[in-house]
C-alpha atoms as a PDB file:
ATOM      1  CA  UNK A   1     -24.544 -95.959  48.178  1.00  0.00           C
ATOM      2  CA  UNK A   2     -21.795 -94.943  45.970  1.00  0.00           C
ATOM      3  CA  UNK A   3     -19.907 -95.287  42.515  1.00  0.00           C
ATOM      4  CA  UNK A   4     -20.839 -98.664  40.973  1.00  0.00           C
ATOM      5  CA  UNK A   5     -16.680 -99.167  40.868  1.00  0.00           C
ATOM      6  CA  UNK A   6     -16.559 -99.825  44.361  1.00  0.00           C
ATOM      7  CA  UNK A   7     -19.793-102.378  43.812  1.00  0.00           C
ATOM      8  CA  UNK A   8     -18.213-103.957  40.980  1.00  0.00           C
ATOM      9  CA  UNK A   9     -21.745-103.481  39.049  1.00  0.00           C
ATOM     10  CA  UNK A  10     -19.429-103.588  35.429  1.00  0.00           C
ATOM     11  CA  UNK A  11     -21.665-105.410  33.947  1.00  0.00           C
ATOM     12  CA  UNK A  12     -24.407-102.923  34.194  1.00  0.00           C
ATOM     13  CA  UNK A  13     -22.183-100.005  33.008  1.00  0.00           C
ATOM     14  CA  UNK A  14     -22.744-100.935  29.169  1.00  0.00           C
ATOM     15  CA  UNK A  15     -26.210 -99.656  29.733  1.00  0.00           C
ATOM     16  CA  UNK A  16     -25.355 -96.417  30.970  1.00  0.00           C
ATOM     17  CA  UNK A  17     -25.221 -93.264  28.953  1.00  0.00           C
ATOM     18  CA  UNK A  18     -21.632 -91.949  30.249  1.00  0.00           C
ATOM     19  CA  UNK A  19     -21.762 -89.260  33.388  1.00  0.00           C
ATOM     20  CA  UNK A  20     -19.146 -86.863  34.638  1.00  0.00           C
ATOM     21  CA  UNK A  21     -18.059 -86.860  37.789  1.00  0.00           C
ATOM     22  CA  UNK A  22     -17.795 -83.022  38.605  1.00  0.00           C
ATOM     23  CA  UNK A  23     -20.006 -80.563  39.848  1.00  0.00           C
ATOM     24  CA  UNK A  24     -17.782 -77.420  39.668  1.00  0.00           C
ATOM     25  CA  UNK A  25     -18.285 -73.959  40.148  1.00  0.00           C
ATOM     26  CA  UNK A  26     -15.700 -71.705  38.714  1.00  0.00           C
ATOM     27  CA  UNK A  27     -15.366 -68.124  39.491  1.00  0.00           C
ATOM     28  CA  UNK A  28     -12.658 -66.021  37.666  1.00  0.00           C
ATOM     29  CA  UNK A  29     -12.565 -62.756  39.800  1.00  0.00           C
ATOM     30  CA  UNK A  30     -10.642 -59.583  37.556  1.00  0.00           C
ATOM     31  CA  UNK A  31     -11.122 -57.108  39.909  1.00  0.00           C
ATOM     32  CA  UNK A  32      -7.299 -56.355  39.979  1.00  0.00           C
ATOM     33  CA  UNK A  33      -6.986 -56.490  36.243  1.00  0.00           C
ATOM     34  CA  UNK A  34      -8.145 -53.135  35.937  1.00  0.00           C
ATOM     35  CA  UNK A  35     -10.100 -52.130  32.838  1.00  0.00           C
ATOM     36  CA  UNK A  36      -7.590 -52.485  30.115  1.00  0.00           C
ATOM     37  CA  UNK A  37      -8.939 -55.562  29.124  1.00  0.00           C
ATOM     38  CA  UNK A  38     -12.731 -55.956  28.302  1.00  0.00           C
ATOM     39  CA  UNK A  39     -14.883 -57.824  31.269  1.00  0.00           C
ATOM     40  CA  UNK A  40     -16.518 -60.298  28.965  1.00  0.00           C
ATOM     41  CA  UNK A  41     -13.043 -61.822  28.598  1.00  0.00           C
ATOM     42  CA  UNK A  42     -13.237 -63.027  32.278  1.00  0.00           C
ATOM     43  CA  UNK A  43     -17.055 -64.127  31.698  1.00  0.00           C
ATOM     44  CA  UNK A  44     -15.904 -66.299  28.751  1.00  0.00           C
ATOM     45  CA  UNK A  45     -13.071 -67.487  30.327  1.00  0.00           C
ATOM     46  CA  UNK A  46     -15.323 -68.644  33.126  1.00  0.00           C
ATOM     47  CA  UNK A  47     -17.642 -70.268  31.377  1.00  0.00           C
ATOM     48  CA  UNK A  48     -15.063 -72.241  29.438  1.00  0.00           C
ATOM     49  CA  UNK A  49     -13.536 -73.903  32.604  1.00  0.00           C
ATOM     50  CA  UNK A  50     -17.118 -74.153  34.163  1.00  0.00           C
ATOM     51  CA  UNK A  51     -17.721 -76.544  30.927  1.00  0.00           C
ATOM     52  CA  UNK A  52     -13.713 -78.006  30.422  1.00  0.00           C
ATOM     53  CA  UNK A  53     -13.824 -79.561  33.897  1.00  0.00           C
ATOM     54  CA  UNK A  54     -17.704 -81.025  33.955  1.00  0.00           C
ATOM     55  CA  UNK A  55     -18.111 -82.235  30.469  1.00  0.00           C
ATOM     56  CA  UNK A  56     -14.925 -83.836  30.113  1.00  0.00           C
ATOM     57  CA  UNK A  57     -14.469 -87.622  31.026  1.00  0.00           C
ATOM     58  CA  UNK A  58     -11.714 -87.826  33.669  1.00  0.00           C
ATOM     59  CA  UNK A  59     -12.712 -91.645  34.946  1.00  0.00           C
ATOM     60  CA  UNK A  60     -13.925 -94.527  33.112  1.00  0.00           C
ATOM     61  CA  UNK A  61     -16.601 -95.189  35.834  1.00  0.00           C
ATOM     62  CA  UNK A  62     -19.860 -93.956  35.661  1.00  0.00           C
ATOM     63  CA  UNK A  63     -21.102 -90.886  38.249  1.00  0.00           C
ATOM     64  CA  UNK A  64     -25.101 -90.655  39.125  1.00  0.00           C
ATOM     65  CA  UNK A  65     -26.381 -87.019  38.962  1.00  0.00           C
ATOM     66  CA  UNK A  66     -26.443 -87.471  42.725  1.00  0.00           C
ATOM     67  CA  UNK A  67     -22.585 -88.913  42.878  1.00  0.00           C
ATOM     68  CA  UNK A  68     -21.137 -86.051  41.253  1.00  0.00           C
ATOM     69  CA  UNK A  69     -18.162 -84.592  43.466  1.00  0.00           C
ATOM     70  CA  UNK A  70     -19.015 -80.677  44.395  1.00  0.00           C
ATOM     71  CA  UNK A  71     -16.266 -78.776  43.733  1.00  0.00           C
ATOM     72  CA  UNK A  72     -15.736 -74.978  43.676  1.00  0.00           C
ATOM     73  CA  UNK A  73     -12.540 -73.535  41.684  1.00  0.00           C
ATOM     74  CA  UNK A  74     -11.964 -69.540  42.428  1.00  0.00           C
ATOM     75  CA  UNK A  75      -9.530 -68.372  40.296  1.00  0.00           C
ATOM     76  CA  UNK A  76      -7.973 -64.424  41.517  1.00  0.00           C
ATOM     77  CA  UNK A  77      -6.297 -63.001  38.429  1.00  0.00           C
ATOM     78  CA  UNK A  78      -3.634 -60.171  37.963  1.00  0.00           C
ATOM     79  CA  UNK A  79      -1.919 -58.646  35.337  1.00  0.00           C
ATOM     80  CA  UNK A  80       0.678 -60.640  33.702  1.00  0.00           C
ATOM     81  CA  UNK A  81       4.046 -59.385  32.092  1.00  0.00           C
ATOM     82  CA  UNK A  82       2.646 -59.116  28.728  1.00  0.00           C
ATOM     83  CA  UNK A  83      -0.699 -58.682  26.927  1.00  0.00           C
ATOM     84  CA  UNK A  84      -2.956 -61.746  27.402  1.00  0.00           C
ATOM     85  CA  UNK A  85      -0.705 -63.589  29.970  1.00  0.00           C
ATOM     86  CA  UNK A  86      -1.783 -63.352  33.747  1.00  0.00           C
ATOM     87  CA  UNK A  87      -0.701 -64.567  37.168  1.00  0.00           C
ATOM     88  CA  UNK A  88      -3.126 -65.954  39.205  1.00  0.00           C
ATOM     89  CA  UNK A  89      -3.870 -67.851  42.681  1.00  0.00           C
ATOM     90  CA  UNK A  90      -6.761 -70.357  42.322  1.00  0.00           C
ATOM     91  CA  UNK A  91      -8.326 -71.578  45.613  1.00  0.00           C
ATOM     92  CA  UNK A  92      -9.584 -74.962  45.306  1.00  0.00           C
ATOM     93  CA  UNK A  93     -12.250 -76.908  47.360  1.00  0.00           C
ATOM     94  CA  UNK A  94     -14.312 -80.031  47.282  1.00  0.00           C
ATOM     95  CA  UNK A  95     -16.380 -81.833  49.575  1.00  0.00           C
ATOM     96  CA  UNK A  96     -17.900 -85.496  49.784  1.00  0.00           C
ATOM     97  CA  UNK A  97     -21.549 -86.761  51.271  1.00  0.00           C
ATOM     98  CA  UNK A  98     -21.798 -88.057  54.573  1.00  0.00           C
ATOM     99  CA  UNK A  99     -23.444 -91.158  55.306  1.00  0.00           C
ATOM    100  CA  UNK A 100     -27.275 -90.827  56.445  1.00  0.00           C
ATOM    101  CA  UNK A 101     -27.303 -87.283  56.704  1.00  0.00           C
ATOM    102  CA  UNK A 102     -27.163 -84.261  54.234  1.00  0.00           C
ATOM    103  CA  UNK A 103     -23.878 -82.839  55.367  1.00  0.00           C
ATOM    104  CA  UNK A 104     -20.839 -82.419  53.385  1.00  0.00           C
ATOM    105  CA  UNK A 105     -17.386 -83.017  54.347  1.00  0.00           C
ATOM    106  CA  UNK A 106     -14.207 -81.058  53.222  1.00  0.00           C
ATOM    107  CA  UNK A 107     -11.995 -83.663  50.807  1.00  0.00           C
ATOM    108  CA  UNK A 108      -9.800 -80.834  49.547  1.00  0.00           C
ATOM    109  CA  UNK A 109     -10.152 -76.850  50.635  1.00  0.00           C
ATOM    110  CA  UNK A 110      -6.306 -75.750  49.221  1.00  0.00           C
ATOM    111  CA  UNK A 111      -5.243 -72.411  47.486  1.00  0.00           C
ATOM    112  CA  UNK A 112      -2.180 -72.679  44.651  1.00  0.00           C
ATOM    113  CA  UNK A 113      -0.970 -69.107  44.483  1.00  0.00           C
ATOM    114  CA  UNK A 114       1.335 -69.708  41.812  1.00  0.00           C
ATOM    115  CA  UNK A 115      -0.422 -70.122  38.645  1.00  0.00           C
ATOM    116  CA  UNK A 116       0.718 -67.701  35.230  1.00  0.00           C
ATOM    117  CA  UNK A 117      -1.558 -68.375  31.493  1.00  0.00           C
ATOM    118  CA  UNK A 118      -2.074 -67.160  28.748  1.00  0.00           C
ATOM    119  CA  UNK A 119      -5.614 -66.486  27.596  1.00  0.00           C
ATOM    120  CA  UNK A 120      -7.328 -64.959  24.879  1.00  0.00           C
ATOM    121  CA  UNK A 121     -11.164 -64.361  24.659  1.00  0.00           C
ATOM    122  CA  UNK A 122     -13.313 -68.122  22.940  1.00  0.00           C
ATOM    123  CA  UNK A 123      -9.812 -69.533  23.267  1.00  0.00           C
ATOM    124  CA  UNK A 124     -10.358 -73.308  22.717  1.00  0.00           C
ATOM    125  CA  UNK A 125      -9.543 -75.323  26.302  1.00  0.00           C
ATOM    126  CA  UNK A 126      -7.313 -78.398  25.474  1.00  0.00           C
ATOM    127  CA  UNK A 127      -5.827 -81.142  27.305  1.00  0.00           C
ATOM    128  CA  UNK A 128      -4.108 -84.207  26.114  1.00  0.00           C
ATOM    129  CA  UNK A 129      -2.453 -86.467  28.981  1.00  0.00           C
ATOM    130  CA  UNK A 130      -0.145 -87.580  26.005  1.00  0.00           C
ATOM    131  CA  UNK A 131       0.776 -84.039  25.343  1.00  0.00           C
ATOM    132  CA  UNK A 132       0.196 -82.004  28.385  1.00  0.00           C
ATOM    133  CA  UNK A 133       2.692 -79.312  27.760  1.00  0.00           C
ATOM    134  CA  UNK A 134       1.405 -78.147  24.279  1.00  0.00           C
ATOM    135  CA  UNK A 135       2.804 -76.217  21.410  1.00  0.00           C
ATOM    136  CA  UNK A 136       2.358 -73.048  23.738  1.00  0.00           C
ATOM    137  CA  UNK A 137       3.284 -73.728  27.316  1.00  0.00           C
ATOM    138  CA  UNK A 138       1.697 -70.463  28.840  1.00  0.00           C
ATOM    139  CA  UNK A 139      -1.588 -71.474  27.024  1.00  0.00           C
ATOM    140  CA  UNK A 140      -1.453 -75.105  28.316  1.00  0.00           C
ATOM    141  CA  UNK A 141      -0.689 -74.073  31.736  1.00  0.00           C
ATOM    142  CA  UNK A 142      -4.484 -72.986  32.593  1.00  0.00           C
ATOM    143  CA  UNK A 143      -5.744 -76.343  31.352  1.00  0.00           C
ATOM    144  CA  UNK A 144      -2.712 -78.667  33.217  1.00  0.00           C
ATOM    145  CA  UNK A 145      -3.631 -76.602  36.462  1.00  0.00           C
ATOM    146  CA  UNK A 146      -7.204 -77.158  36.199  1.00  0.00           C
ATOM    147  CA  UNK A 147      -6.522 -80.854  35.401  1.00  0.00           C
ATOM    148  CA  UNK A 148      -4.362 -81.656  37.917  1.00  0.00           C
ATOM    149  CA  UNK A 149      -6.701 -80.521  40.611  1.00  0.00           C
ATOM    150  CA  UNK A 150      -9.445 -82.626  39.005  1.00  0.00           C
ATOM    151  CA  UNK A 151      -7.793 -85.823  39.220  1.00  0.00           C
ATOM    152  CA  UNK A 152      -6.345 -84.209  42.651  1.00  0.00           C
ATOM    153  CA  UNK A 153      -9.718 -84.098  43.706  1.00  0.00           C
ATOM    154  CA  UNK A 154     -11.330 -87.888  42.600  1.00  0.00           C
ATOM    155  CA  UNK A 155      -8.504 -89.338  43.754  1.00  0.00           C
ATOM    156  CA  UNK A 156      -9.408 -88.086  46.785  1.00  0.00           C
ATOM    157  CA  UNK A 157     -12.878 -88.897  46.909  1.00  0.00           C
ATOM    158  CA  UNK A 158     -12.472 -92.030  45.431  1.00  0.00           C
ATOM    159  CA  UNK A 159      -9.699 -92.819  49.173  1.00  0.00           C
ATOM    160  CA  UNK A 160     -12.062 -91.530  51.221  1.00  0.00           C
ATOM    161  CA  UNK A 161     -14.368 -94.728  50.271  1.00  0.00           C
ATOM    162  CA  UNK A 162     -12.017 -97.337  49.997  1.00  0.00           C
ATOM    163  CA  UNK A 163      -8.072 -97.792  50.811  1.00  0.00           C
ATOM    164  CA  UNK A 164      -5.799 -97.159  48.253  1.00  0.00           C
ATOM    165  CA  UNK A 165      -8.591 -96.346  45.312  1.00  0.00           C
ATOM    166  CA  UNK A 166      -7.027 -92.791  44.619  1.00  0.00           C
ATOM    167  CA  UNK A 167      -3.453 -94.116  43.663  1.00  0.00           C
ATOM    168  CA  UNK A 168      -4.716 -94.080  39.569  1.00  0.00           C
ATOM    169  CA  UNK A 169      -5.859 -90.412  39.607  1.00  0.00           C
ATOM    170  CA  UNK A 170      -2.753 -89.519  41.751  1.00  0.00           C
ATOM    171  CA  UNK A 171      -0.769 -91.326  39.556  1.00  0.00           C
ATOM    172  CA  UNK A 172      -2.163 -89.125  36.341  1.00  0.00           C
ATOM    173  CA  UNK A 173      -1.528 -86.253  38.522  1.00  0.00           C
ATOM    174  CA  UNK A 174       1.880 -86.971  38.825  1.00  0.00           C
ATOM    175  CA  UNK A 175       1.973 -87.644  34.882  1.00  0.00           C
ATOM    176  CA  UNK A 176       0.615 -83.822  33.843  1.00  0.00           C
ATOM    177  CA  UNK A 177       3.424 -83.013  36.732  1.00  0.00           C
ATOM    178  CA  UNK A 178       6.346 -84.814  35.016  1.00  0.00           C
ATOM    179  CA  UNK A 179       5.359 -83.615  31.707  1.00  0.00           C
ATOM    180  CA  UNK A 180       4.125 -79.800  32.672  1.00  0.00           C
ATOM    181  CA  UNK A 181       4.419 -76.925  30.571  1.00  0.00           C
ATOM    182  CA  UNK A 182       7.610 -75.124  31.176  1.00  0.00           C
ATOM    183  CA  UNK A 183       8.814 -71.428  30.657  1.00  0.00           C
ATOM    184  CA  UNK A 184       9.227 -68.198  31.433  1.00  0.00           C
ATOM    185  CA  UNK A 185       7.380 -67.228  34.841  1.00  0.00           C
ATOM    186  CA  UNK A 186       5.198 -70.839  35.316  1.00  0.00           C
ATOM    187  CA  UNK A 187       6.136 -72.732  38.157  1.00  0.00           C
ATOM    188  CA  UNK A 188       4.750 -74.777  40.822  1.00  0.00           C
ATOM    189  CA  UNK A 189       5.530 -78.115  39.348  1.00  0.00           C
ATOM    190  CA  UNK A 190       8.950 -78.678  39.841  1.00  0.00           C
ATOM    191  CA  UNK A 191      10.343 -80.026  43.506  1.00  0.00           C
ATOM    192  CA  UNK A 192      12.560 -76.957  43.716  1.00  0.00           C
ATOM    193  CA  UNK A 193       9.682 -74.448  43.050  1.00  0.00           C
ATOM    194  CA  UNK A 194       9.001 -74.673  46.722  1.00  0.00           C
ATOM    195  CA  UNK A 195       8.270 -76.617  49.470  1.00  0.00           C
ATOM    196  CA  UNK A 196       4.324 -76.464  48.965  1.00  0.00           C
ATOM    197  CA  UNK A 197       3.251 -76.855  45.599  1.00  0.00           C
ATOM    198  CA  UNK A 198       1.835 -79.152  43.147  1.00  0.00           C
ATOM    199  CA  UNK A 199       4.648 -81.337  42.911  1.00  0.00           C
ATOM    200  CA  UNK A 200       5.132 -81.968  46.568  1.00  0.00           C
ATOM    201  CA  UNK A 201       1.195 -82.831  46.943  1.00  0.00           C
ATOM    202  CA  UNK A 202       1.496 -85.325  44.581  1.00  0.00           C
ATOM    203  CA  UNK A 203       4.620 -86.538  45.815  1.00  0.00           C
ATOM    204  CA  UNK A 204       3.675 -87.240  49.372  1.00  0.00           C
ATOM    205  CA  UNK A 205       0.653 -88.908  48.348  1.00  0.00           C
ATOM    206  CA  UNK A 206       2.354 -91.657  46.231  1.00  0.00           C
ATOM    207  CA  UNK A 207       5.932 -91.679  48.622  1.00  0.00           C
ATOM    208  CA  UNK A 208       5.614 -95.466  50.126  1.00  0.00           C
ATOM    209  CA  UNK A 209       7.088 -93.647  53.221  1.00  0.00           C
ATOM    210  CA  UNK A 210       4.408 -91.432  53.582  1.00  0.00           C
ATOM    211  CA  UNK A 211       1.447 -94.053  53.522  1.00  0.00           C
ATOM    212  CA  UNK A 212       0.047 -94.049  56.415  1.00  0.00           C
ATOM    213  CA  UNK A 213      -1.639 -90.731  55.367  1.00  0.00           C
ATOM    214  CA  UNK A 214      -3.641 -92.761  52.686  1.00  0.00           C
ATOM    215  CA  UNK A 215      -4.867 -94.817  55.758  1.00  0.00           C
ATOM    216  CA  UNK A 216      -5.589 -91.201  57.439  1.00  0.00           C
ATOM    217  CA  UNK A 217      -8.551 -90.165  54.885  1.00  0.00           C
ATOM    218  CA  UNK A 218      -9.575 -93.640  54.362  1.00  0.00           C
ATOM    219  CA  UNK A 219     -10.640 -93.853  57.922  1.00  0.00           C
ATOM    220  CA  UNK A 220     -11.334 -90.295  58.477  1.00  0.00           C
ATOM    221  CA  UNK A 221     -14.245 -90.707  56.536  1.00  0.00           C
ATOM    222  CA  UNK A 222     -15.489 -93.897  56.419  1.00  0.00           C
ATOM    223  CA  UNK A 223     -14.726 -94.567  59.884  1.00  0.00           C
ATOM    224  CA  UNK A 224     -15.550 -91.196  61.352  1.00  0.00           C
ATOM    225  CA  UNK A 225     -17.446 -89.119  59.269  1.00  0.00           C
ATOM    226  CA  UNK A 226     -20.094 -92.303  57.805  1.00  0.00           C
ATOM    227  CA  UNK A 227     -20.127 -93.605  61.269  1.00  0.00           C
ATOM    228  CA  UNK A 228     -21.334 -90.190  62.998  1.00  0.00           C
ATOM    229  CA  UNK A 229     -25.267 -90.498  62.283  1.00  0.00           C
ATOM    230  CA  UNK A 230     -25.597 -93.779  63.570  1.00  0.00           C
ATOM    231  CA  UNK A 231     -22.706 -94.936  65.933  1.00  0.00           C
ATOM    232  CA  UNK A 232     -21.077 -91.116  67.365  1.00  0.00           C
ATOM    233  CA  UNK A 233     -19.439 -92.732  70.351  1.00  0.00           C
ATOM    234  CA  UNK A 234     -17.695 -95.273  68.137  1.00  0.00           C
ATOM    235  CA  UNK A 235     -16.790 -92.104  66.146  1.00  0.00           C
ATOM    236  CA  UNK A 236     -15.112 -90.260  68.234  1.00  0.00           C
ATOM    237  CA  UNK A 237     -13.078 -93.169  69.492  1.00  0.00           C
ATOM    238  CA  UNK A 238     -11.810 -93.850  65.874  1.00  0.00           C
ATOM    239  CA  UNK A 239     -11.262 -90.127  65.513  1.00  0.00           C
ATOM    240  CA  UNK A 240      -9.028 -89.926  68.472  1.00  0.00           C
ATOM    241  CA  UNK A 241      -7.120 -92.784  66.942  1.00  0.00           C
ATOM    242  CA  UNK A 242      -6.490 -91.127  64.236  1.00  0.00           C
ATOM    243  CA  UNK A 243      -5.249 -88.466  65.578  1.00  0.00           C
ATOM    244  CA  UNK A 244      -2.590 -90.294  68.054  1.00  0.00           C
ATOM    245  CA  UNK A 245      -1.704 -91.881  64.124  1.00  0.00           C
ATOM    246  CA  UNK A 246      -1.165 -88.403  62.849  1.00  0.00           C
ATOM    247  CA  UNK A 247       0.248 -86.930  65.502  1.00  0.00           C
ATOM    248  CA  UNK A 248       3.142 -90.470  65.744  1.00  0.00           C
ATOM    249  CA  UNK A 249       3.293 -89.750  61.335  1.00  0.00           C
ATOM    250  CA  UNK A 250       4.036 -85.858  62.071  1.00  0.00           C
ATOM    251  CA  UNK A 251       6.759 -86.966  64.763  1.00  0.00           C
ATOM    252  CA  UNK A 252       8.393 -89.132  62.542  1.00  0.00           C
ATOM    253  CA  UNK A 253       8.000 -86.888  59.232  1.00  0.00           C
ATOM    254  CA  UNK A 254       8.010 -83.456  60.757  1.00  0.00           C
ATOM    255  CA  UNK A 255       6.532 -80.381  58.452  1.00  0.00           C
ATOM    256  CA  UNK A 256       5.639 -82.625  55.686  1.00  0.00           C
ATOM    257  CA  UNK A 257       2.852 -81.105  52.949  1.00  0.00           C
ATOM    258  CA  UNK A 258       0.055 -83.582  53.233  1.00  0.00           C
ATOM    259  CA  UNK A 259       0.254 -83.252  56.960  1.00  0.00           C
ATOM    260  CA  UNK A 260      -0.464 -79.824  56.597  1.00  0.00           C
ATOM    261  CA  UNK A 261      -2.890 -80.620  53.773  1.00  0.00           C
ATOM    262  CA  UNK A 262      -5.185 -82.711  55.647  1.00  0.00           C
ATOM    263  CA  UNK A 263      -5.809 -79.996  57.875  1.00  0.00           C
ATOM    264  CA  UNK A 264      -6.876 -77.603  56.025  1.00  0.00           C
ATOM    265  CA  UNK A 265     -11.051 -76.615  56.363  1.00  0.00           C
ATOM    266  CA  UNK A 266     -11.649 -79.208  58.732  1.00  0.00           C
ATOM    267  CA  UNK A 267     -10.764 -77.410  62.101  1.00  0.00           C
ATOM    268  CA  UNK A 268     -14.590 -76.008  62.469  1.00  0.00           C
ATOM    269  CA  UNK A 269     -15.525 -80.060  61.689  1.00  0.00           C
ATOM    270  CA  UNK A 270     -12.941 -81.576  64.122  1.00  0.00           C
ATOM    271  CA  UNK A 271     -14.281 -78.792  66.764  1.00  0.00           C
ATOM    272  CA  UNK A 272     -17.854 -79.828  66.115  1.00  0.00           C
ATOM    273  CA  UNK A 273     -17.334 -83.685  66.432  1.00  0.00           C
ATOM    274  CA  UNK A 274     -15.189 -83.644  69.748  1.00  0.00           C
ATOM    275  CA  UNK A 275     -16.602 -80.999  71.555  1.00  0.00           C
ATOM    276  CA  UNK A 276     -19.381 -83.888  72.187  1.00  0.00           C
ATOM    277  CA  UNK A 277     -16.888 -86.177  73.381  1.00  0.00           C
ATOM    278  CA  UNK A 278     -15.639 -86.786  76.708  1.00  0.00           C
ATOM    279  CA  UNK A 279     -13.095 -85.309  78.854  1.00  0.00           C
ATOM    280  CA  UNK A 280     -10.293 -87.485  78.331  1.00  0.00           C
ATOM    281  CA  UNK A 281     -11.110 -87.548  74.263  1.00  0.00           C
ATOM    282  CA  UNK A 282     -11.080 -83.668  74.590  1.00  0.00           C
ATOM    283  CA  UNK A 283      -8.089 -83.205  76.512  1.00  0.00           C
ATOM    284  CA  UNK A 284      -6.115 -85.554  74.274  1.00  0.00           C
ATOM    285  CA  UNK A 285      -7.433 -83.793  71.144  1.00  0.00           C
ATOM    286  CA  UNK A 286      -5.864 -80.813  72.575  1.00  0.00           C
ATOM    287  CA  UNK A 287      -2.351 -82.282  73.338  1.00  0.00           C
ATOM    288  CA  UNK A 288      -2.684 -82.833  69.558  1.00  0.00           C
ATOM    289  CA  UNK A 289      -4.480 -80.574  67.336  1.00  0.00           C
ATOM    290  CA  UNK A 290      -2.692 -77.520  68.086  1.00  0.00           C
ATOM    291  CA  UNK A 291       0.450 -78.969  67.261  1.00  0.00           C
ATOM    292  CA  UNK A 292      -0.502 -80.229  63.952  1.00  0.00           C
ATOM    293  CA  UNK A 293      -2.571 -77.475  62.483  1.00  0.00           C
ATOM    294  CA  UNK A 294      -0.739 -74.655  64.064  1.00  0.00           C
ATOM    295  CA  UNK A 295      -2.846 -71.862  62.270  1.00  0.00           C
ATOM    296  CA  UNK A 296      -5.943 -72.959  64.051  1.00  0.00           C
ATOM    297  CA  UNK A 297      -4.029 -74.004  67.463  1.00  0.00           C
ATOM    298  CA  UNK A 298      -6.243 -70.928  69.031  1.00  0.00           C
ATOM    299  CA  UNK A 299      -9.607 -72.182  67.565  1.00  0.00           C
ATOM    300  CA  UNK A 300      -9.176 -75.562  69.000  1.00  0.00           C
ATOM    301  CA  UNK A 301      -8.172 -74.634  72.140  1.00  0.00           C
ATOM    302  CA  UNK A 302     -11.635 -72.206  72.339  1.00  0.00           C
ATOM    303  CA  UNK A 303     -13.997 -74.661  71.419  1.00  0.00           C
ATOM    304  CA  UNK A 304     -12.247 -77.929  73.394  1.00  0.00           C
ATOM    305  CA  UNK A 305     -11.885 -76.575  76.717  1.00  0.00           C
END
């Protein structure tokens, strides 16, 4: 059904040509770069991450064409300080197969709005976990950014099919995190960059205090989402006891980041799923869900009354 990891198939992985595990779709949107610099910059620049994140190797497993992860990266430039160097936000999302059906389920749907590079046009795109911050620290941002969210995202694909099986990409997140690029105007990677970034992600995944979250998309998926073709009822039961979980974790760890996280592109999902369940499931997914995703308290409320 899924990677041969999780099947413990090793022995048949000698006779595999390697696969990589991402299907992304990059789109580098200049619009507010003006015309100073020449269009086919952004088109090259494109096409390099389109190939830097799906050709390279970031797992030693082995991905069918149909087990790639789909991922979409939309990177929103600006002009930088200086010729060549831009600020950017890049929005990322990524979404895994559900069981017995053709739907697919938000993993990851997050937007990093503090991202500055330096880029010039057929610029070779290089990353080396054992050297992550380069000789030039502007240029290796782009790549350490992109990176990051790749492990970011198998590690999350890889939990949502068995407990704890994202802790080794997390953990090379956190490595490109402790040995990021550093200078004048990058950020995000450093705990006192703010209070949602890259470095808090990372940190809330791995934090032993915080692991009852890892439990969270575990079960989310494969004991909500892969259970909602065949068994729905049973579902919706494990959904609402996720959510008492979640809502007892956000009690006891108020405002953390991968509370807030989770949340993010699944309200329409959550919405869908419960509105088919009954009263008392409804009404107790309303004492909840508005309280821990705030910015779609309204939504919920609409579609669960």
């Amino acid at each position: 059904m899924r990677k041969v990891y999780f099947y413990c198939i090793l022995f048949f992985l000698s006779s595999i040509a390697s696969a990589q595990e991402l299907n992304a779709r990059v789109t580098v949107v200049s619009d507010r770069v003006g015309n100073t610099v020449s269009k086919n910059v952004f088109i090259t620049l494109q096409k390099s991450l389109t190939t830097f994140l799906n050709t390279k190797k970031w797992t030693n497993d082995v991905f069918g064409p149909n087990e790639k992860i789909e991922c979409n990266f939309l990177l929103n430039l600006e002009p930088g300080a200086d010729a060549n160097i831009y600020n950017a936000s890049l929005t990322v999302q990524a979404a895994r197969p559900v069981f017995n059906s053709g739907y697919l389920s938000p993993i990851i749907n997050f937007k990093d709005a503090d991202i500055t590079f330096k880029y010039l046009e057929f610029q070779q795109l290089i990353f080396n976990e054992n050297s992550v911050s380069g000789s030039d620290a502007l240029v290796s941002n782009l790549t350490a950014v992109f990176a990051y969210y790749a492990n970011l995202i198998i590690g999350l694909d890889y939990l949502s099919f068995a407990p704890n099986a994202g802790t080794l990409y997390f953990t090379k997140a956190q490595n490109i995190i402790n040995n990021a690029p550093d200078g004048r105007g990058i950020s995000g990677w450093k705990s006192f960059d703010g209070i949602r970034n890259r470095y808090w992600l990372i940190e809330n995944l791995l934090n032993s205090r915080y692991a009852t979250m890892q439990d969270v998309y575990y079960k989310y998926y494969r004991l909500v989402m892969d259970k909602m073709y065949d068994k729905p009822d049973e579902a919706r039961t494990e959904l609402i006891d996720i959510l008492n979980l979640l809502n007892s974790f956000n009690n006891d760890n108020p405002n953390t980041m991968i509370n807030q996280f989770f949340f993010q592109g699944k309200s329409n999902e959550l919405i869908q799923i419960l509105s088919k369940g009954t009263p008392q499931q409804k009404a107790r997914a309303l004492e909840i869900l508005p309280k821990l995703d705030l910015a779609n308290a309204d939504q919920y409320k609409a579609g669960l009354q």
